[in-house]
Protein backbone atom coordinates (compact mmCIF):
# COMPACT_ATOMS: atom_id res chain seq x y z
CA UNK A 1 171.86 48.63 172.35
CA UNK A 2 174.26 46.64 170.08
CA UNK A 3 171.54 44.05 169.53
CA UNK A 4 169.14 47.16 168.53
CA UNK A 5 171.38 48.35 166.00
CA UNK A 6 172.16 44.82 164.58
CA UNK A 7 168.94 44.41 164.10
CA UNK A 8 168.40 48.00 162.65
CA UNK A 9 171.62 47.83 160.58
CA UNK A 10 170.05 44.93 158.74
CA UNK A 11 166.94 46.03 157.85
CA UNK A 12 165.86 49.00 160.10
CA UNK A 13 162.93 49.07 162.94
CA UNK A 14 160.31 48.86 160.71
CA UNK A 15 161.59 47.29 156.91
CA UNK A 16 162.24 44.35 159.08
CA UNK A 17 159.02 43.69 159.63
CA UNK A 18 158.32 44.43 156.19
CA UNK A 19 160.97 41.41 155.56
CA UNK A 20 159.00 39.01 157.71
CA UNK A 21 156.19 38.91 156.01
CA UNK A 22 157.50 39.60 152.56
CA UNK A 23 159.07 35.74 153.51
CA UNK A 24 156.21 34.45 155.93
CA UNK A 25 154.74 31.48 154.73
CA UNK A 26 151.91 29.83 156.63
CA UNK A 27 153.40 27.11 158.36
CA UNK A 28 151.71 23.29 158.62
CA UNK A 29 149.81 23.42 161.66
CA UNK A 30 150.27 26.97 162.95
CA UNK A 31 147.20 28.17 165.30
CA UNK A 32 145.62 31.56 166.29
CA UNK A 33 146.44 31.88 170.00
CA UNK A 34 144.58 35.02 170.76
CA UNK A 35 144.38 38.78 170.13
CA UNK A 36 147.41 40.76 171.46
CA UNK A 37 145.56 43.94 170.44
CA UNK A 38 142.94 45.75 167.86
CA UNK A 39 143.98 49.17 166.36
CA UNK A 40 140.72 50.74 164.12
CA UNK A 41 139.99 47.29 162.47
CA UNK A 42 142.80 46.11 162.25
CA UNK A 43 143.81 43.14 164.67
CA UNK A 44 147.46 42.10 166.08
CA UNK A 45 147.49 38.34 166.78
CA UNK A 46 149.69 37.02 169.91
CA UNK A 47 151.50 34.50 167.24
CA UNK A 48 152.28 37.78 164.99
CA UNK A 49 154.40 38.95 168.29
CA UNK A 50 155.76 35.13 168.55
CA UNK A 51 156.92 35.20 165.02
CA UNK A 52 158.62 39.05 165.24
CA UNK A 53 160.82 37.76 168.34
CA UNK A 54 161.73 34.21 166.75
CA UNK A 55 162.75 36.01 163.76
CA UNK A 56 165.00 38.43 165.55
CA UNK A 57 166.67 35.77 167.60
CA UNK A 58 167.07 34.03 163.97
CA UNK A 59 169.08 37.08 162.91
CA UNK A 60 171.40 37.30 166.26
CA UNK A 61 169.46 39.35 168.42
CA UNK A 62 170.40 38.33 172.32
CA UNK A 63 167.70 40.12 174.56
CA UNK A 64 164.85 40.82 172.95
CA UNK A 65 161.00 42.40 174.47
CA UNK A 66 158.11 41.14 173.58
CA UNK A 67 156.69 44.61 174.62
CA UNK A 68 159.50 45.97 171.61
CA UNK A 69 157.69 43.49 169.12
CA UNK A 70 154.23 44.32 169.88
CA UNK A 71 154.93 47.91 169.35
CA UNK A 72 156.51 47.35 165.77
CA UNK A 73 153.55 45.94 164.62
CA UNK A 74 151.03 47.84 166.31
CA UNK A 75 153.00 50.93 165.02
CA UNK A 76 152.60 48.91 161.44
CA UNK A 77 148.56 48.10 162.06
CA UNK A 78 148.37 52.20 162.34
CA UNK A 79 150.47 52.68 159.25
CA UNK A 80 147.55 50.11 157.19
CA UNK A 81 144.90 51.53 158.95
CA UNK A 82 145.71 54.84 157.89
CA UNK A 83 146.95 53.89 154.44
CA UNK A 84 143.82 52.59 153.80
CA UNK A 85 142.22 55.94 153.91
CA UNK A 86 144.90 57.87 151.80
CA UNK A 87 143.66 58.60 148.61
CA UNK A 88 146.96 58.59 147.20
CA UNK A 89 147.16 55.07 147.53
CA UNK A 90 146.33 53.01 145.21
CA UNK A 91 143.29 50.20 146.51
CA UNK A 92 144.58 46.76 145.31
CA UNK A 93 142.12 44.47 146.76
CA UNK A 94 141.10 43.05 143.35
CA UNK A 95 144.75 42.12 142.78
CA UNK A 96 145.89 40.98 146.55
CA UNK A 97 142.52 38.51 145.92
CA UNK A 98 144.00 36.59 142.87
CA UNK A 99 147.18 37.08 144.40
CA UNK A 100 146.10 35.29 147.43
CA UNK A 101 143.98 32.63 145.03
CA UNK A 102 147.32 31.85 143.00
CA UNK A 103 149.40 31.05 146.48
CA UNK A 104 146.86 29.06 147.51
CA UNK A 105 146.82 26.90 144.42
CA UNK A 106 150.68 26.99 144.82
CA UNK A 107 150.32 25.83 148.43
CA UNK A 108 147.94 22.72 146.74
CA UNK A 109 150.47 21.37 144.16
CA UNK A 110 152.40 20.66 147.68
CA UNK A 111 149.82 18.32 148.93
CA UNK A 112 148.40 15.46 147.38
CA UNK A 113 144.91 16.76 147.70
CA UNK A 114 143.06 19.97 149.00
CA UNK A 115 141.93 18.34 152.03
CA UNK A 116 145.49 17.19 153.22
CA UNK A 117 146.79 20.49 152.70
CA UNK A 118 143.71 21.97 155.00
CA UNK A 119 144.38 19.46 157.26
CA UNK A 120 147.79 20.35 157.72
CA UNK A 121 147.56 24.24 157.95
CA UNK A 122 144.21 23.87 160.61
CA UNK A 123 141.63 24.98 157.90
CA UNK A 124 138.67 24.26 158.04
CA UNK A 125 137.95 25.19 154.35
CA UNK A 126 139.66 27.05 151.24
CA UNK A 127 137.72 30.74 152.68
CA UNK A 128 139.72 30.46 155.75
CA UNK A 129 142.28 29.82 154.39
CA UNK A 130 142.50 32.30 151.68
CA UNK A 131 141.49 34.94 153.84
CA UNK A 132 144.04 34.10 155.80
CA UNK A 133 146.63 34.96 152.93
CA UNK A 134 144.86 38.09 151.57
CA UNK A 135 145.11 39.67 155.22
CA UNK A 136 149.07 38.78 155.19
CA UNK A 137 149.40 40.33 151.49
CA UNK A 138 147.11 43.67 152.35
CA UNK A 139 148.81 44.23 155.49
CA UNK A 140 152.33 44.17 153.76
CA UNK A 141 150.95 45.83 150.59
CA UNK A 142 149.41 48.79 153.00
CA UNK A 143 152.01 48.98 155.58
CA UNK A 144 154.86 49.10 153.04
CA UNK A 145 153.37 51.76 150.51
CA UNK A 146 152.17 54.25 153.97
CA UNK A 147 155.98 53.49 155.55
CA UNK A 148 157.15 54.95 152.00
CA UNK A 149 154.68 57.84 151.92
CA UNK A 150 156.00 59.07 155.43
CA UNK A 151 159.61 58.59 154.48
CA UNK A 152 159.95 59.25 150.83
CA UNK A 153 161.58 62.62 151.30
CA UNK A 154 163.64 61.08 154.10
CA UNK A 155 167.62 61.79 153.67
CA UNK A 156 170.91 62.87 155.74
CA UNK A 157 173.57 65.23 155.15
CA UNK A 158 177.46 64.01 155.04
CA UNK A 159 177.64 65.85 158.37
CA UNK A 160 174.46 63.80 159.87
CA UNK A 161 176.31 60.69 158.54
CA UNK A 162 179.58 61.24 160.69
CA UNK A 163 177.48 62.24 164.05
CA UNK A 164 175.85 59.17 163.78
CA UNK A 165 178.56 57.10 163.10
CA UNK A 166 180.92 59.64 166.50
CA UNK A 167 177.73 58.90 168.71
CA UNK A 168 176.81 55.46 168.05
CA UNK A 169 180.61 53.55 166.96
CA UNK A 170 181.59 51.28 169.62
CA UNK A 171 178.27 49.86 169.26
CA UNK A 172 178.02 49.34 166.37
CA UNK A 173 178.86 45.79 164.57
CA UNK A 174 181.67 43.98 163.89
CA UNK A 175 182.01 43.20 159.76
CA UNK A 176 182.70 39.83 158.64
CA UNK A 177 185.43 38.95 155.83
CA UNK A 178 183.22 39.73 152.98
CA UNK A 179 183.50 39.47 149.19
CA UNK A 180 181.93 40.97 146.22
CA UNK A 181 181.44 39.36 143.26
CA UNK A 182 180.49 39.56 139.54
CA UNK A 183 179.32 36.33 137.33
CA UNK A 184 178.47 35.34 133.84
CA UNK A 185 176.05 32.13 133.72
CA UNK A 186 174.90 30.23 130.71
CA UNK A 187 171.96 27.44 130.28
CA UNK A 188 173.62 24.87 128.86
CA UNK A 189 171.83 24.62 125.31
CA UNK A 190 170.69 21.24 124.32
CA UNK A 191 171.32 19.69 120.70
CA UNK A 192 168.70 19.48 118.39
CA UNK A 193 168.65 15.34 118.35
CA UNK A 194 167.81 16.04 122.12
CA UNK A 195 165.61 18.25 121.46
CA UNK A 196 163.84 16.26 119.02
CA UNK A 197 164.03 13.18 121.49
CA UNK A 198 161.64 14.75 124.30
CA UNK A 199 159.28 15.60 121.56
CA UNK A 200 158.80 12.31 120.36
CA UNK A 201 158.62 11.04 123.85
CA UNK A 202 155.64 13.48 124.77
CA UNK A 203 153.82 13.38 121.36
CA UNK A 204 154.00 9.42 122.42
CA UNK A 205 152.28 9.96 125.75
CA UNK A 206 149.82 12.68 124.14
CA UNK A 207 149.18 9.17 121.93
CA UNK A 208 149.11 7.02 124.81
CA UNK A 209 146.30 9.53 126.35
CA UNK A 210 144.35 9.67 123.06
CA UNK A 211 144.42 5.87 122.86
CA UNK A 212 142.52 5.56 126.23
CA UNK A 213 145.59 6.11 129.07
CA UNK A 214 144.39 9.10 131.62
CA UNK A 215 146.18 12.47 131.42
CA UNK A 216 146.08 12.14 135.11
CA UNK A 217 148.37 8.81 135.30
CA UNK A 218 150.86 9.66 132.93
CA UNK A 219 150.93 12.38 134.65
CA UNK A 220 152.04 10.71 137.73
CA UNK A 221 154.06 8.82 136.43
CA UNK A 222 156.14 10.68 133.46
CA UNK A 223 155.82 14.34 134.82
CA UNK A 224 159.30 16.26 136.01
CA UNK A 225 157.35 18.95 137.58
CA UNK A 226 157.90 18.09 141.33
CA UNK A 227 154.59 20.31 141.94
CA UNK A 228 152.10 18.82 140.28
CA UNK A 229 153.48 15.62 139.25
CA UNK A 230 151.52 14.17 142.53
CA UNK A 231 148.15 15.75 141.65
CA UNK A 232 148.15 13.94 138.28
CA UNK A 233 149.79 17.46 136.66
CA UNK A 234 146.31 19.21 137.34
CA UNK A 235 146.69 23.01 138.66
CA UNK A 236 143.67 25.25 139.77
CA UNK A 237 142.13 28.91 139.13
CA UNK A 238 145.43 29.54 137.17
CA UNK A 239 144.88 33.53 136.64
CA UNK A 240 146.45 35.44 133.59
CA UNK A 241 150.11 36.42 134.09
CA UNK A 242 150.58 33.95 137.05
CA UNK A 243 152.49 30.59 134.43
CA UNK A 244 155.29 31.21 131.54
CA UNK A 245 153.85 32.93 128.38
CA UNK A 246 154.80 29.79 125.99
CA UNK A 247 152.67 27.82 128.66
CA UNK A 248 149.78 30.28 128.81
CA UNK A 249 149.15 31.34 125.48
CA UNK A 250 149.15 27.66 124.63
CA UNK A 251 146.84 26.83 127.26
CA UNK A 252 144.41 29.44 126.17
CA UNK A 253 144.58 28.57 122.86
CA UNK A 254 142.78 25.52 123.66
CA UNK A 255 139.37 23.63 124.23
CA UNK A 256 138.51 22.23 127.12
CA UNK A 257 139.60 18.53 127.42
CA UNK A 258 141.98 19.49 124.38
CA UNK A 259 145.59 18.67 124.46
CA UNK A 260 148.18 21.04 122.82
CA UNK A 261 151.31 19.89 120.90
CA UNK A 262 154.39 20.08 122.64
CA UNK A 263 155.15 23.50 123.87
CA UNK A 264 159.01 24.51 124.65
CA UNK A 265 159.35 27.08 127.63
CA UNK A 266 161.74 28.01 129.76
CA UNK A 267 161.58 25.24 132.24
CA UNK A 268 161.40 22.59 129.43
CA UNK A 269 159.16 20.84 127.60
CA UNK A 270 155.24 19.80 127.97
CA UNK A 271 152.41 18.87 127.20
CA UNK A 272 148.69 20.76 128.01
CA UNK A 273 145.51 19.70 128.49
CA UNK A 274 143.02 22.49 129.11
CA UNK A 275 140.68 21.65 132.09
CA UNK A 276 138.20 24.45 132.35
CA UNK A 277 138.39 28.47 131.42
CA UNK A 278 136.20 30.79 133.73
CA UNK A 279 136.52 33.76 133.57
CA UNK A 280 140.44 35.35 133.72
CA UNK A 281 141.00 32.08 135.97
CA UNK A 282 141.55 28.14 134.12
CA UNK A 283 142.01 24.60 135.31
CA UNK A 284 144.99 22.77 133.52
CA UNK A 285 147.14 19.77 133.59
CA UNK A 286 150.27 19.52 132.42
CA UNK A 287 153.31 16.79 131.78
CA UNK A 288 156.57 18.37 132.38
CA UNK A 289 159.93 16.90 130.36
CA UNK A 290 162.48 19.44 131.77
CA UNK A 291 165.31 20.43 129.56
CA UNK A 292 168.08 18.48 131.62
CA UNK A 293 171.66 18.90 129.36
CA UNK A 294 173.53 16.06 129.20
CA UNK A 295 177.11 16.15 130.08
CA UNK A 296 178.16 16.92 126.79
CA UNK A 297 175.89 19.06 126.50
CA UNK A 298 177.14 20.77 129.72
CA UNK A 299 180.99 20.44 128.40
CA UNK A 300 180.08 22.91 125.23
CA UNK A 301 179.14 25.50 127.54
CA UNK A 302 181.95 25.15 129.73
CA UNK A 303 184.21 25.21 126.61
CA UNK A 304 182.58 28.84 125.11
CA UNK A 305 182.38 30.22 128.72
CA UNK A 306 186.06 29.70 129.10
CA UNK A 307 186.86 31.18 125.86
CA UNK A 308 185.12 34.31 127.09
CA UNK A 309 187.15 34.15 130.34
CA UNK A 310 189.81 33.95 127.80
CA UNK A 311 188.50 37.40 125.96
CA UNK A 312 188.43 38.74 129.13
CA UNK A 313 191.83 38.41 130.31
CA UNK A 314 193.57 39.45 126.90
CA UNK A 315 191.82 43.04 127.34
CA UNK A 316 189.82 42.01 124.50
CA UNK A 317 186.44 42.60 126.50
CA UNK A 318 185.42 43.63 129.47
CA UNK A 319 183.75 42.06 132.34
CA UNK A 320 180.79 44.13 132.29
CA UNK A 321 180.31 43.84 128.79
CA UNK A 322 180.69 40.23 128.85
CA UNK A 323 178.23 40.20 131.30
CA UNK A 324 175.34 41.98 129.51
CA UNK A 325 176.29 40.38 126.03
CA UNK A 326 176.47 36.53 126.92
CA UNK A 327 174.94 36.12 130.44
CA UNK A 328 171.52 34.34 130.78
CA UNK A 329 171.06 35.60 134.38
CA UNK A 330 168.56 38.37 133.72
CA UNK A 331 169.21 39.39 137.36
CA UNK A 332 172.77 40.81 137.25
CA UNK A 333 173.25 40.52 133.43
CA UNK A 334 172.65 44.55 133.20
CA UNK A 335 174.88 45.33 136.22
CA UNK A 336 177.57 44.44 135.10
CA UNK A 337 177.16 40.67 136.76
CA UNK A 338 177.41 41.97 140.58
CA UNK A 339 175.77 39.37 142.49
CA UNK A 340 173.81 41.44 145.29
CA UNK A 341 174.42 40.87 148.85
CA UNK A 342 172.03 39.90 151.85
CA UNK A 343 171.75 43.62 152.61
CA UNK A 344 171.15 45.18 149.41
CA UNK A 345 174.83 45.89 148.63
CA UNK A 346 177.41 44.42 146.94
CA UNK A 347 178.85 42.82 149.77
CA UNK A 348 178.56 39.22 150.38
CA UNK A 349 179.65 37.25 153.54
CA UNK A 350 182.12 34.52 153.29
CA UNK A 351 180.30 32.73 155.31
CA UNK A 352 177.21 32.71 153.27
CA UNK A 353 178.44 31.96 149.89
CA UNK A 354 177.17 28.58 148.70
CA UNK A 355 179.77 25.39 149.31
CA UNK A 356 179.55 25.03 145.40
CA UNK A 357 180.85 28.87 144.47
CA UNK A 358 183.32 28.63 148.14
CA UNK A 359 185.17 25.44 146.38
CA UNK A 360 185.68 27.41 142.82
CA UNK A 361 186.95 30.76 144.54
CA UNK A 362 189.51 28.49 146.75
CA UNK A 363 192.95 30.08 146.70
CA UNK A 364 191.96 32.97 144.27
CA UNK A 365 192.30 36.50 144.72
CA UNK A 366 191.24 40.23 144.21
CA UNK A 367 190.74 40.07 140.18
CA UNK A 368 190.94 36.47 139.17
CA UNK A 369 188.16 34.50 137.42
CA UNK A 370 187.25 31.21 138.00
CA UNK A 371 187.31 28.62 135.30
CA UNK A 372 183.97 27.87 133.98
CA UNK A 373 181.80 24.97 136.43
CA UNK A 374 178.59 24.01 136.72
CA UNK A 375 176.21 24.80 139.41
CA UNK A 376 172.33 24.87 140.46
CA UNK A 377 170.20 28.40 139.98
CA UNK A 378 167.25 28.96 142.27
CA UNK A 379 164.56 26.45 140.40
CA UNK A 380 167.75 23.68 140.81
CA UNK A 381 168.13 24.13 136.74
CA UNK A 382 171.67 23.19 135.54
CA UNK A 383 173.78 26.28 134.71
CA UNK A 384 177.22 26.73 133.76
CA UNK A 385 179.44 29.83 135.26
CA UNK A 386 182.65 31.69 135.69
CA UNK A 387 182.54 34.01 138.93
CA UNK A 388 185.31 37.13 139.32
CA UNK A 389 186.27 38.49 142.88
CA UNK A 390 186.13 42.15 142.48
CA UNK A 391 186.98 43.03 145.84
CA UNK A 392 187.88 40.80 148.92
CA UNK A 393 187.61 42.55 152.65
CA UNK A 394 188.76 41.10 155.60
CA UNK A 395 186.87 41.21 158.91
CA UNK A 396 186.69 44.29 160.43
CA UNK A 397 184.87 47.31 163.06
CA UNK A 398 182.48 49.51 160.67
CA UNK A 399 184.43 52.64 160.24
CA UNK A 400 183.67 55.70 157.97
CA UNK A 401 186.72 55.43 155.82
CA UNK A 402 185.44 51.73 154.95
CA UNK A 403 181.87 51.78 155.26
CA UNK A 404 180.04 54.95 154.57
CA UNK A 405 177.34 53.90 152.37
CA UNK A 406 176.64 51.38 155.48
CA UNK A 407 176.64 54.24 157.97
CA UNK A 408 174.91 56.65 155.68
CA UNK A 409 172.07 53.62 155.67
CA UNK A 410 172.17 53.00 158.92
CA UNK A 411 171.83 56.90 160.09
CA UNK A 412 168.79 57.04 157.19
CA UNK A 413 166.90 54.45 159.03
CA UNK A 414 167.42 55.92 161.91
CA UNK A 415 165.52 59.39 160.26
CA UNK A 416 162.91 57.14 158.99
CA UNK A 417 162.31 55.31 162.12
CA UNK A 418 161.96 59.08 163.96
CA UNK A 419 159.47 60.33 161.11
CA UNK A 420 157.44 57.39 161.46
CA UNK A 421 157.82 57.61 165.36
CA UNK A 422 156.40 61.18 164.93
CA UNK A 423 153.33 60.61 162.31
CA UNK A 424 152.70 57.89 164.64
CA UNK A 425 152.12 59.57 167.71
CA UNK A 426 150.29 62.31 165.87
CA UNK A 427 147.87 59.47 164.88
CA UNK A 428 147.21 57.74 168.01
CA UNK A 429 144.92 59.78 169.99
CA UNK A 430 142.11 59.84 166.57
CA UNK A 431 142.48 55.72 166.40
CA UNK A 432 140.53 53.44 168.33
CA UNK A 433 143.65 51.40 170.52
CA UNK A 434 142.89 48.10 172.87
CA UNK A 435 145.96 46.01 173.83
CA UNK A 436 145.62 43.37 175.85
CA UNK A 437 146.28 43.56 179.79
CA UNK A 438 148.85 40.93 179.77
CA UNK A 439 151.17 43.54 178.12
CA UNK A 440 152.39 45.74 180.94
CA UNK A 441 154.40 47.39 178.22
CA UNK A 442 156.36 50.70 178.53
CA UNK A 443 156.08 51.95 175.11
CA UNK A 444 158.04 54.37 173.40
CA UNK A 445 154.65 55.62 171.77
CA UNK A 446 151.48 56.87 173.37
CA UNK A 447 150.08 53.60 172.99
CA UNK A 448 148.88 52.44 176.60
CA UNK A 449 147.52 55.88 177.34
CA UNK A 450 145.34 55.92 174.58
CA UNK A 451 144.70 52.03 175.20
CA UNK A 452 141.17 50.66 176.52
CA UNK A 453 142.20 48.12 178.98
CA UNK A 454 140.69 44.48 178.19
């Protein structure tokens, strides 16, 4: 039972699936290794079951079913079957298609070539293997949006919180010394000589191209995008919306074979060469100089985040307003810099927090602010940042004094998980069910009475 709730106090019975394949990624190699079960048309593969029990040992789990697994998603193949027929959801096949087209492409610029990347995921050609992505996306797009239908009126009174939490306490987990935590990051800005100096060196390639050099080498050789450096800076069935809008309006600006100026985004600076333009998809190569500050560069942003530091101490401005007036992360910048937590919260584990944030936050304490220090964001760009500790908790067993809002969640999933229970068992004797006979399962569900034995 206290791996259950663990489980459920992280992401609940079924949002946990919904996790796993929010994050799945097909993975190099991976086969089919049989059907586990068909519900309507829709099909539950014996590696889906393999993945939901891998994950949950991932996440601390000690006993787990496979029978447990196979129910969660046959419970979820029944939520997309159904969804799939309610009119009040919206059909988003036409966008889960170029949704699938762009990962692919993404998946590509990993490989040095189509047929490597094929090769290593056990393709036999670009179909499969898109279809294989558009089933993942529908299946999460479905599953999700009917899982919100059934529960979107789903709540629990003060009272229901504290029966939960009398009925269910000694099981329920111990909390790690946590943290929470605001922050106020810059991009270090580069001078305009710098600027100025990754210009010149791209209008000189763009030169070096015109002059008889291939896009494609220089490419290989010059390019900072780690992506498509390898592939000669060429990218495939780019769709509208899916690239930076400095990059795409300059793209689509152009000819094809035509090569743009240099175009400043986000991630740098580069240079475009439009490939081919059919339809809302193109073909484009690119040369990537990213905008790397130098450590002067870096020291200026230091200097004016420590002034604000400064501000903030004297009273003269607040943290939050700080925040939302200087901070480049667009995440947290308009709440008030609270760096969200694992769970949703604003509670971070110890444990968790990044070696380069632990060594800053060394011997500080409820209230302090670190001095300003540079660190990596999620695309490994160069920032600059002062972090505050706005509250520090030490280990401790959940109790309702200290962690309502947790128990209030916790007891919510728990309604959710009954009035998806319930819609579910009103559904399964109108749906066609076959699990396979290796599962001598004892569901919670009608599921192997209404089953047709294989």
């Amino acid at each position: 039972m206290i791996d259950k709730l663990k489980i459920a106090f992280l992401f609940g019975i079924f949002m946990m699936f919904f996790s796993v394949n929010t994050s799945a990624q097909l993975k190099k190699g991976q086969l089919v290794d049989g059907i586990a079960a068909v519900i309507g048309d829709e099909i539950v593969l014996e590696s889906d079951v393999e993945e939901q029990l891998n994950y949950a040992k991932q996440q601390g789990a000690g006993e787990t079913n496979k029978c447990e697994f196979l129910e969660n998603l046959l419970n979820n193949k029944l939520l997309v079957v159904q969804a799939k027929k309610d009119t009040l959801i919206e059909n988003r096949s036409a966008a889960i298609k170029e949704q699938a087209n762009a990962k692919y492409n993404q998946l590509i610029s990993q490989f040095p070539d189509e047929k490597t990347m094929l090769a290593a995921y056990k393709f036999r050609n670009q179909y499969e293997m898109k279809n294989a992505i558009e089933k993942i996306d529908t299946d999460q797009y479905y599953g999700q949006a009917k899982y919100q239908r059934i529960t979107e009126k789903a709540d629990v009174t003060p009272n229901e919180v504290t029966d939960f939490y009398n009925q269910f306490k000694t099981q329920l987990p111990q909390i790690k010394d946590e943290v929470s935590l605001s922050q106020i990051f810059m991009y270090p800005k580069l001078t305009e000589k710098h600027k100025d100096e990754l210009i010149a060196r791209l209008k000189k390639i763009k030169a070096d191209i015109q002059g008889g050099e291939s896009f494609d080498s220089q490419a290989r050789i010059y390019s900072e995008d780690k992506g498509s450096a390898a592939t000669g800076g060429l990218m495939k069935n780019v769709f509208k919306g899916q690239m930076v809008k400095p990059f795409e309006a300059a793209a689509l600006n152009l000819q094809e074979g035509e090569i743009s100026e240099p175009v400043e985004s986000e991630f740098g600076y580069h240079i475009i060469q439009l490939v081919k333009k059919s339809g809302k998809a193109y073909d484009a190569r690119h040369i990537l100089l990213m905008a790397t500050p130098t450590e002067e560069e870096i020291a200026t942003a230091k200097t004016k985040l420590d002034s604000i530091r400064s501000l903030i101490q004297s009273e003269k401005i607040t943290f939050k307003e700080a925040s939302f007036k200087f901070s480049d992360d667009k995440r947290t910048k308009f709440n008030a810099g609270v760096i969200p937590g694992a769970d949703g919260s604003n509670k971070i584990e110890r444990e968790s927090i990044p070696g380069s944030i632990t060594y800053e936050l060394a011997g500080l304490k409820k209230g302090d602010i670190t001095t300003a220090f540079d660190d990596k964001d999620e695309r490994d760009r160069i920032v600059v940042k002062i972090v505050k500790i706005e509250d520090d908790i030490a280990a401790h067993q959940i109790t309702l004094e200290t962690d309502y809002d947790r128990i209030k969640q916790l007891a919510l999933n728990r309604r959710r998980n009954e009035m998806v229970e319930k819609y579910v068992n009103e559904k399964i004797p109108t749906t066609f069910v076959s699990i396979d006979g290796r599962y001598k399962c004892d569901f919670k569900s009608n599921w192997k009475k209404a089953s047709i034995s294989k």
